[in-house]
Protein backbone atom coordinates (compact mmCIF):
# COMPACT_ATOMS: atom_id res chain seq x y z
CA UNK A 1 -180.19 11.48 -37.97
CA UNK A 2 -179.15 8.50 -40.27
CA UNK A 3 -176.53 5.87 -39.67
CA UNK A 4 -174.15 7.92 -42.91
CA UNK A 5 -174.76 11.31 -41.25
CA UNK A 6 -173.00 9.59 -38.07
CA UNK A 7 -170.16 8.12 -40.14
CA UNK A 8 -169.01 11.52 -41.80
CA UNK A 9 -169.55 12.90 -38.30
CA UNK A 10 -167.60 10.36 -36.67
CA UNK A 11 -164.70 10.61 -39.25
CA UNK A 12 -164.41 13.83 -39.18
CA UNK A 13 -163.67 14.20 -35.25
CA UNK A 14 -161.45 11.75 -35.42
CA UNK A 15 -163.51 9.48 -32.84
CA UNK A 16 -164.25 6.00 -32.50
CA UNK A 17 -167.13 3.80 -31.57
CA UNK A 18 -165.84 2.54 -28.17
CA UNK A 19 -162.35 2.07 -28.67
CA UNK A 20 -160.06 4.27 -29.15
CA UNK A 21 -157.18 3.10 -30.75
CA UNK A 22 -159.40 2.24 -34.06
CA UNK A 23 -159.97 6.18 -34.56
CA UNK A 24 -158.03 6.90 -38.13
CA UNK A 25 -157.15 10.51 -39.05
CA UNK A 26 -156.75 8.81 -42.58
CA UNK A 27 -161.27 8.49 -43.02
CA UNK A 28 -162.05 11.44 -45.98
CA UNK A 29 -165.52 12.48 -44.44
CA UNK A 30 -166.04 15.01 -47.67
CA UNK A 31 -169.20 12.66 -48.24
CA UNK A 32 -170.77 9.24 -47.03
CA UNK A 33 -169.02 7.26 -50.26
CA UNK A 34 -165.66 8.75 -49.37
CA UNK A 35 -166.08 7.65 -45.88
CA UNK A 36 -167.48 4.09 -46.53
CA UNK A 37 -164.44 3.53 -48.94
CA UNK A 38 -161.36 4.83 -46.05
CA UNK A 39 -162.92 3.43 -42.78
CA UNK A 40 -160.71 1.23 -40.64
CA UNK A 41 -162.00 -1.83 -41.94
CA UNK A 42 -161.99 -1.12 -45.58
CA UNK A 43 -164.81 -2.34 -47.61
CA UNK A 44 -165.51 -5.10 -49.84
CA UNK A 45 -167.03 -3.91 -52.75
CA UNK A 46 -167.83 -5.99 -56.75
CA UNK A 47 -168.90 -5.22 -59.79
CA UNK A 48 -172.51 -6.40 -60.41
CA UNK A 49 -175.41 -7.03 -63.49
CA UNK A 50 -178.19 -9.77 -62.45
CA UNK A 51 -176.64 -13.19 -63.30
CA UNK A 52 -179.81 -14.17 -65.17
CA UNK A 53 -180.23 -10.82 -67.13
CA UNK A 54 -178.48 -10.78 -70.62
CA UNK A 55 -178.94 -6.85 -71.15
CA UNK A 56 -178.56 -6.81 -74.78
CA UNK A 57 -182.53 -6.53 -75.03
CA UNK A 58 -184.24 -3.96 -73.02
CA UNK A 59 -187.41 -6.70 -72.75
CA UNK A 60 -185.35 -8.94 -70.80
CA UNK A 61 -184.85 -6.27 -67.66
CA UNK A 62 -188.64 -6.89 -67.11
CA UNK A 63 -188.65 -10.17 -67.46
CA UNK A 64 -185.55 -10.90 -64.90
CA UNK A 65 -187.17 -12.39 -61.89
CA UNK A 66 -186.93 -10.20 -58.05
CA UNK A 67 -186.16 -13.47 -56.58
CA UNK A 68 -183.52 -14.12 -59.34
CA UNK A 69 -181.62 -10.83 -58.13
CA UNK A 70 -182.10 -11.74 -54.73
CA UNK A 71 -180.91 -15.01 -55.17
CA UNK A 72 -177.50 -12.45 -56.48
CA UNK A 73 -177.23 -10.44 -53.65
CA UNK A 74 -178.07 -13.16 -51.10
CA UNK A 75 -174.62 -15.22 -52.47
CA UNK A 76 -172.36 -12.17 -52.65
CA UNK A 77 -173.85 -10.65 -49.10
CA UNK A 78 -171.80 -12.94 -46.88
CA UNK A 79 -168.23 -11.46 -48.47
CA UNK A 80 -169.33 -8.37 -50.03
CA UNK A 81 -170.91 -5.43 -48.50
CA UNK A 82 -170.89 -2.77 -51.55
CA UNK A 83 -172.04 -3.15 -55.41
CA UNK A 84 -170.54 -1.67 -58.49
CA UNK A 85 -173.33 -0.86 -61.15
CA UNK A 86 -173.16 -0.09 -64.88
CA UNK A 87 -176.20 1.02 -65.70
CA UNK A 88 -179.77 2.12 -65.20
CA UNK A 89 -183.41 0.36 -66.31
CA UNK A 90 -186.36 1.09 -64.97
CA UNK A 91 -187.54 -2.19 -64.78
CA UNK A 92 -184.96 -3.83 -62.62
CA UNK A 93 -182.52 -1.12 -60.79
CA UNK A 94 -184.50 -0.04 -58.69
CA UNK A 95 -185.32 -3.56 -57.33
CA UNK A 96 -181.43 -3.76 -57.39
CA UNK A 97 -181.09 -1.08 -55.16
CA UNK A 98 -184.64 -1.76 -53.02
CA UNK A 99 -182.96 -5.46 -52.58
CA UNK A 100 -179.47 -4.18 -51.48
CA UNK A 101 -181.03 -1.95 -49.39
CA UNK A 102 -182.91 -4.80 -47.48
CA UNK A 103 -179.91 -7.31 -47.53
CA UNK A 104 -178.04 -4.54 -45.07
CA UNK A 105 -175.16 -3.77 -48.00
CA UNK A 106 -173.83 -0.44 -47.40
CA UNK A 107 -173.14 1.09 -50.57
CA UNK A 108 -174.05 1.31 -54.21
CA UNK A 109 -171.91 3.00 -56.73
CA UNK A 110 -174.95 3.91 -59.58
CA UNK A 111 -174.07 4.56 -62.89
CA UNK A 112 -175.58 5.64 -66.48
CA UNK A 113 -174.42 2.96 -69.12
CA UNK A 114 -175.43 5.59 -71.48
CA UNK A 115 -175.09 9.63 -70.75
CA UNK A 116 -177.46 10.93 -73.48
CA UNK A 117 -180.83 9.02 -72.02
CA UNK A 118 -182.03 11.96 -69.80
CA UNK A 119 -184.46 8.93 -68.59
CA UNK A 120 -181.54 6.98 -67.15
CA UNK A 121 -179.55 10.40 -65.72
CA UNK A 122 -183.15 11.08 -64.23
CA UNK A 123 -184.04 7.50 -63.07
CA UNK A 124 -180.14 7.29 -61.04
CA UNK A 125 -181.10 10.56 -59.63
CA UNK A 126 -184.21 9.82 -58.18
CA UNK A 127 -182.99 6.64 -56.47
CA UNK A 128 -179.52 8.13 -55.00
CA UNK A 129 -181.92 10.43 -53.69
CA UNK A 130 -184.56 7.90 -52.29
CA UNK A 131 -181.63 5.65 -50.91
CA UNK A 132 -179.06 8.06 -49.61
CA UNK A 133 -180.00 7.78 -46.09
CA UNK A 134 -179.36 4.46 -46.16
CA UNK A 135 -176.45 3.27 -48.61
CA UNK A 136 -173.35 5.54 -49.32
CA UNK A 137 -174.18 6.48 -53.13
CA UNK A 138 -171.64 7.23 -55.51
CA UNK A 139 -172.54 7.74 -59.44
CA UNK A 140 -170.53 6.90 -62.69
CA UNK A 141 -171.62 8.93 -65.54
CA UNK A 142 -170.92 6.39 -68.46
CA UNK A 143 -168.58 3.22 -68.95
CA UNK A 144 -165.82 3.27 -71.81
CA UNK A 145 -168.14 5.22 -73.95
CA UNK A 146 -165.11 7.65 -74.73
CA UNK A 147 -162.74 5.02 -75.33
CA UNK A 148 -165.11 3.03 -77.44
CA UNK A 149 -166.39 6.06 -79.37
CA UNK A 150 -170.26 5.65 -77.92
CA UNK A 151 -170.47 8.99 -76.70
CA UNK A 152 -167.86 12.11 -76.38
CA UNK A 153 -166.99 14.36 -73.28
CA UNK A 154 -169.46 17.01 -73.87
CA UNK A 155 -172.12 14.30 -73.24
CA UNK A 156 -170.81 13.57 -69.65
CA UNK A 157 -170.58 17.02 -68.77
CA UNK A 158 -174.32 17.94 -69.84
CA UNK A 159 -175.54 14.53 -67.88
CA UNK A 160 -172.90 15.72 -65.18
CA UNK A 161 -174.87 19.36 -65.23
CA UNK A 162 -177.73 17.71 -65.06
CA UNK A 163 -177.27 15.18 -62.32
CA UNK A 164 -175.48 18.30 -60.25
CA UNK A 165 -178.96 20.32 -60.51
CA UNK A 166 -180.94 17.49 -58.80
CA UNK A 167 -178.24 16.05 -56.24
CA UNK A 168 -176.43 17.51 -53.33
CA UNK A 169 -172.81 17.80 -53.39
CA UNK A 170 -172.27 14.89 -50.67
CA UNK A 171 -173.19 12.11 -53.57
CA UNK A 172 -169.92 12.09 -55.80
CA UNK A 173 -169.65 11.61 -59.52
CA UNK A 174 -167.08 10.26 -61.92
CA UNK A 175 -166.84 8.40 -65.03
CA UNK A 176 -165.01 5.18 -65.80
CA UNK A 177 -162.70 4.27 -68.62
CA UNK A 178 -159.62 2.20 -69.28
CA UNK A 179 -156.07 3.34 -68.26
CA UNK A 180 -155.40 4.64 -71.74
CA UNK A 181 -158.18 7.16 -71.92
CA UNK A 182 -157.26 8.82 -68.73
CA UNK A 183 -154.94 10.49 -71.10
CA UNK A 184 -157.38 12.43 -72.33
CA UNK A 185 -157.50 16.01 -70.13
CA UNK A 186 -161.31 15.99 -69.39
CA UNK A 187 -161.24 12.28 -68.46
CA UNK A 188 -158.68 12.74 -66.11
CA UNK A 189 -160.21 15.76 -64.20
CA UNK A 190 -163.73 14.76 -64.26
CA UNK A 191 -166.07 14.44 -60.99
CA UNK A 192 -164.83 13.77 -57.62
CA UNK A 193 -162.81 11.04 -58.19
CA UNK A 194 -161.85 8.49 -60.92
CA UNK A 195 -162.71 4.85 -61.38
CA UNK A 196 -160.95 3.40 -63.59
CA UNK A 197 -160.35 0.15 -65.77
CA UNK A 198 -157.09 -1.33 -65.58
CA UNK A 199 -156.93 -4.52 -67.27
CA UNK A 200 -153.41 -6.43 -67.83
CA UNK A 201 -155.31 -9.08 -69.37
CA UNK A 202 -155.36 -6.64 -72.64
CA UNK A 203 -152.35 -4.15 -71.69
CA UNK A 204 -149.47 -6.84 -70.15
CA UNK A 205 -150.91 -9.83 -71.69
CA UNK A 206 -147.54 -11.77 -71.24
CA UNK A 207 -147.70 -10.93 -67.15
CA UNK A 208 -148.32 -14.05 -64.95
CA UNK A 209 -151.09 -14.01 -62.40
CA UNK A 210 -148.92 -11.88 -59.49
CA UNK A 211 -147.36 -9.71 -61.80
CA UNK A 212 -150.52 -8.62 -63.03
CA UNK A 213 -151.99 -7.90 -60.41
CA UNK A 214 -148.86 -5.82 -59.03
CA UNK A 215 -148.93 -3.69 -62.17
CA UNK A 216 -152.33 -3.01 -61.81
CA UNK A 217 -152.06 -1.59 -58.31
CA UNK A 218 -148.80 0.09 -59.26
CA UNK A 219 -150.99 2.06 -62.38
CA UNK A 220 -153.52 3.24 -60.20
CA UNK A 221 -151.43 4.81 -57.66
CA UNK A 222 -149.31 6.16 -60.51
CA UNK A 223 -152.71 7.74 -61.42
CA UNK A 224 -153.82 9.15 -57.95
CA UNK A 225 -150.44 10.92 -57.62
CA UNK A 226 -150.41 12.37 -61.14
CA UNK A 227 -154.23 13.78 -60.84
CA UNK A 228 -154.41 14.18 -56.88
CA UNK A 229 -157.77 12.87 -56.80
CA UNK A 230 -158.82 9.76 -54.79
CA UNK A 231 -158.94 6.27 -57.33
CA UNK A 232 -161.29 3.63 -57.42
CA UNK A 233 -159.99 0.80 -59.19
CA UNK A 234 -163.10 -0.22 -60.51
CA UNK A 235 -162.12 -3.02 -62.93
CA UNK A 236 -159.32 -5.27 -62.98
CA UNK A 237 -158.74 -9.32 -62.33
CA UNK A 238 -157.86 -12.70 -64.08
CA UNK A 239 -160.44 -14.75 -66.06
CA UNK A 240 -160.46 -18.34 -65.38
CA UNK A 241 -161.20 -19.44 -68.91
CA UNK A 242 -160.98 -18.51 -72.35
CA UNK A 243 -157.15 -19.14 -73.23
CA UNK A 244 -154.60 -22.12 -71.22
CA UNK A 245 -153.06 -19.51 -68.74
CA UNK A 246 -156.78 -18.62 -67.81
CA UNK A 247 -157.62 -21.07 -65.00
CA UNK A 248 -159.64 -20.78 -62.28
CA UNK A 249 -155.98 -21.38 -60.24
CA UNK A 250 -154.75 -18.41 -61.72
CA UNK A 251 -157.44 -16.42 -60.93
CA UNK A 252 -157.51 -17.08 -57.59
CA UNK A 253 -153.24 -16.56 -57.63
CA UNK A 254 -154.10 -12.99 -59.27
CA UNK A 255 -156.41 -12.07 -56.59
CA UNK A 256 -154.66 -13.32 -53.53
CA UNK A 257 -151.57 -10.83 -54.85
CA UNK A 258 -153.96 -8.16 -55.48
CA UNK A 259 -155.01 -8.07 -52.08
CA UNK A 260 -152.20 -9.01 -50.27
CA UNK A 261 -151.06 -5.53 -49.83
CA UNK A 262 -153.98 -4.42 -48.60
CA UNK A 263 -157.70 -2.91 -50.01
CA UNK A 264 -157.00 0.91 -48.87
CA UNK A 265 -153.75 2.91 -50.02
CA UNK A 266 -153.17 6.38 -48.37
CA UNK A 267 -152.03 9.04 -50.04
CA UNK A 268 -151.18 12.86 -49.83
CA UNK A 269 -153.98 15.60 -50.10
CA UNK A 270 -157.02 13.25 -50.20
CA UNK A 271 -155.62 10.91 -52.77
CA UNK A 272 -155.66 8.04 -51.87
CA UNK A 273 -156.36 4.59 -53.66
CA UNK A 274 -159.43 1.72 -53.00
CA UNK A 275 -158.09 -1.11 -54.34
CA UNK A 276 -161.50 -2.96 -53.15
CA UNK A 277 -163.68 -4.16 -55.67
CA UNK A 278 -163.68 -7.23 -57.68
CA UNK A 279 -164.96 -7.98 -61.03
CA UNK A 280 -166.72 -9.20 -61.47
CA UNK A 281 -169.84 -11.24 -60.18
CA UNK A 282 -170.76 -13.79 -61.94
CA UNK A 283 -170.04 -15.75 -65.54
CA UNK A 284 -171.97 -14.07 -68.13
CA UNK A 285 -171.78 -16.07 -71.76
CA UNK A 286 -173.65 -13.48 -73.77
CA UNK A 287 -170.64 -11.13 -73.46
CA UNK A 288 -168.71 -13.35 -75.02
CA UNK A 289 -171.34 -13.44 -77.95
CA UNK A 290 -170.88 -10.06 -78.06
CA UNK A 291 -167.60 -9.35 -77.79
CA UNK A 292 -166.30 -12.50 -80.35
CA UNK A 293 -163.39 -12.89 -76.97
CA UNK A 294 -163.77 -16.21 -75.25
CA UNK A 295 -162.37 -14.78 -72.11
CA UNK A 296 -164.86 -12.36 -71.50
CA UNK A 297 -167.31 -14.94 -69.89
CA UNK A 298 -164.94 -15.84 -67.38
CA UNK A 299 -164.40 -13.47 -65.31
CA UNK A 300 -167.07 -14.10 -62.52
CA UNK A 301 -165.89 -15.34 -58.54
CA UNK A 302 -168.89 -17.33 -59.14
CA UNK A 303 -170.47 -19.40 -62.14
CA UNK A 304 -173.54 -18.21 -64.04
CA UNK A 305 -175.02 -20.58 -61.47
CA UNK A 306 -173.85 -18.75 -58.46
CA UNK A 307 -171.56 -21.63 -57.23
CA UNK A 308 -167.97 -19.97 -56.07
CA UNK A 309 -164.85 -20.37 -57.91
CA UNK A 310 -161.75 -20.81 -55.38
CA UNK A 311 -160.49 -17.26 -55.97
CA UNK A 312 -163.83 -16.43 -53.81
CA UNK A 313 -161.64 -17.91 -50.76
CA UNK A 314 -159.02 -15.03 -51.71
CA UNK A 315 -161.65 -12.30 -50.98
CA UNK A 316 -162.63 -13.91 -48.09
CA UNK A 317 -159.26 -13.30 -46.17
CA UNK A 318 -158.30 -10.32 -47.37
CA UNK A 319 -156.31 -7.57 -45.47
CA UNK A 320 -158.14 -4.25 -45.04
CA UNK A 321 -155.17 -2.13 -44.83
CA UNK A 322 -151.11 -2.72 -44.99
C-alpha cells in the first residue's frame, strides 16, 4: 500500500506516527490532497512555471531544458514541499511532474490553462493517474478564463465531465478565479473546493504591506464560511518592483503578516482555509510584455536567476498552525 493510502488511513483514525499528542481530529482524510493540505505540520506549497520557459509560444516548452526545471525545483525543494501548476504541455509537464516526483515533493496541484483542449484535460489525466501513488494530486480546471472572458462555465463543466469519467473521486477538482468572480453561482459551487485569487495589489491598492495581507486572509475565510467548502488561497502576495511602494522590503513585510497567523485555518463542516502557498516562483519579464503592468514581473521569492529575495527568509519560519 502507498505512503498516501497510509496518510488518509492515518487521519482518519485519528492516530499518530509514534506520538501521540500530534494526532489532530482536525486532518480531512476525504482524499490524499485534503489530507496533505490539514496535517499537523501544514504544508508549504508555491505557485510554479519553469523560470526559463516564456509560455507565450508553444515551441519554447520543447525547447526548455530538464536540467533547467531541475535547476527550479532543486532551489524551491529546501522550503517548499508542494507545487501549484497552471497548465498542461506535453513537452515539459510531465518532466515537471517526473522531476517533482524524484526531488521527494509531496504534492502537485495540476491544472488545464485552457478547458476546451481535450489534449490538455487528457494529458492532466493521464499523469494524476500515473503519479497518484506518489504525490497528493489535486486539479484546477482553468485559470481566470471566466473572469477574463477566455472561456465560459459550460466549458469547465464538460472538461469537469470529462476529467470525472477517467479519475477516481479521491483526486479533487476546482477552478481558480479572482475574488470577484466567485460571485458568479457556478464559480462558487464548482469541484471540491475553491482556489482562489485574491490580490489587494489590484482590489486595496492603497493597503500597506500588513494590511494587505490581513485582508486577504480575512476574504478567504469570508469565502469558506459563505460556500462551506474548504479554500485554497491560491494567489495572493506583494511584488517587489514595478511602482515605489513595491520593494523587495515590502514584500517580505507582506509575507511575514501573511503567515504570522498561521498556514492552516479550521473551520466548521470541512471548511476550512490553506493559507499555504506563495506566488509565485520566480521573476518572469515576459508577463510584463504581456500584460503592459510593470509589476507583474515582480512577483517571484526568487529572481529569474533563482537567487532569493529576503521575503524567502519569511517562508522559511513560518508557523504551521495558530
Amino acid at each position: 500500500m502507498n505512503r498516501l493510502f497510509w496518510l488518509g488511513w492515518i487521519a482518519v483514525f485519528g492516530l499518530s506516527l509514534g506520538d501521540g499528542s500530534r494526532a489532530n481530529a482536525q486532518v480531512d482524510a476525504r482524499n490524499p490532497l485534503f489530507a496533505y493540505l490539514t496535517q499537523v505540520d501544514a504544508p508549504k506549497m508555491i505557485t510554479y512555471t519553469p523560470s526559463e520557459l516564456d509560455p507565450r509560444q508553444p515551441a519554447n516548452q520543447g525547447r526548455l531544458a530538464t536540467s533547467s526545471i531541475r535547476k527550479d525545483l532543486t532551489a524551491l525543494r529546501p522550503v517548499f514541499d508542494g507545487l501549484v501548476l497552471y497548465g498542461y504541455h506535453e513537452a515539459c509537464t510531465p518532466r515537471v511532474v517526473a522531476l517533482a516526483a524524484e526531488l521527494k515533493f509531496k504534492a502537485v496541484i495540476l491544472a488545464i490553462w485552457d478547458p476546451k483542449s481535450t489534449a490538455e484535460v487528457d494529458g492532466v489525466a493521464d499523469l494524476a493517474k500515473q503519479f497518484a501513488g506518489e504525490l497528493a494530486i489535486g486539479i484546477l480546471v482553468g485559470n481566470e478564463g471566466i473572469t477574463f472572458k477566455r472561456y465560459e462555465t459550460d466549458d469547465i463543466r464538460i472538461a469537469a465531465s470529462r476529467l470525472r469519467s477517467k479519475l477516481p473521486k479521491s483526486i479533487p477538482l476546482s477552478t481558480s478565479e479572482p475574488l470577484v468572480g466567485y460571485g458568479n453561482a457556478f464559480i462558487a459551487e464548482f469541484g471540491d473546493f475553491l482556489a482562489p485569487n485574491i490580490h489587494p495589489v489590484f482590489d486595496r491598492e492603497a493597503f500597506a504591506a500588513a494590511d494587505a495581507a490581513n485582508w486577504a486572509r480575512e476574504e478567504a475565510t469570508k469565502l469558506a464560511k459563505r460556500t462551506k467548502k474548504p479554500v485554497l488561497l491560491k494567489e495572493t502576495g506583494f511584488p517587489h518592483g514595478g511602482k515605489p511602494a513595491y520593494t523587495a522590503q515590502s514584500q517580505a513585510e507582506f509575507w511575514t503578516a501573511y503567515l504570522k497567523p498561521g498556514r492552516f485555518s479550521p473551520g466548521t463542516d470541512g471548511a476550512w482555509v490553506f493559507t499555504g502557498v506563495a506566488f509565485d516562483s520566480f521573476d518572469m519579464p515576459w508577463k510584463t510584455q504581456e500584460s503592459g503592468l510593470p509589476i507583474e514581473q515582480f512577483w517571484g521569492l526568487f529572481s529569474k536567476n533563482r537567487e532569493p529575495f529576503p521575503a524567502l527568509t519569511s517562508w522559511k519560519s513560518a508557523p504551521a498552525r495558530p
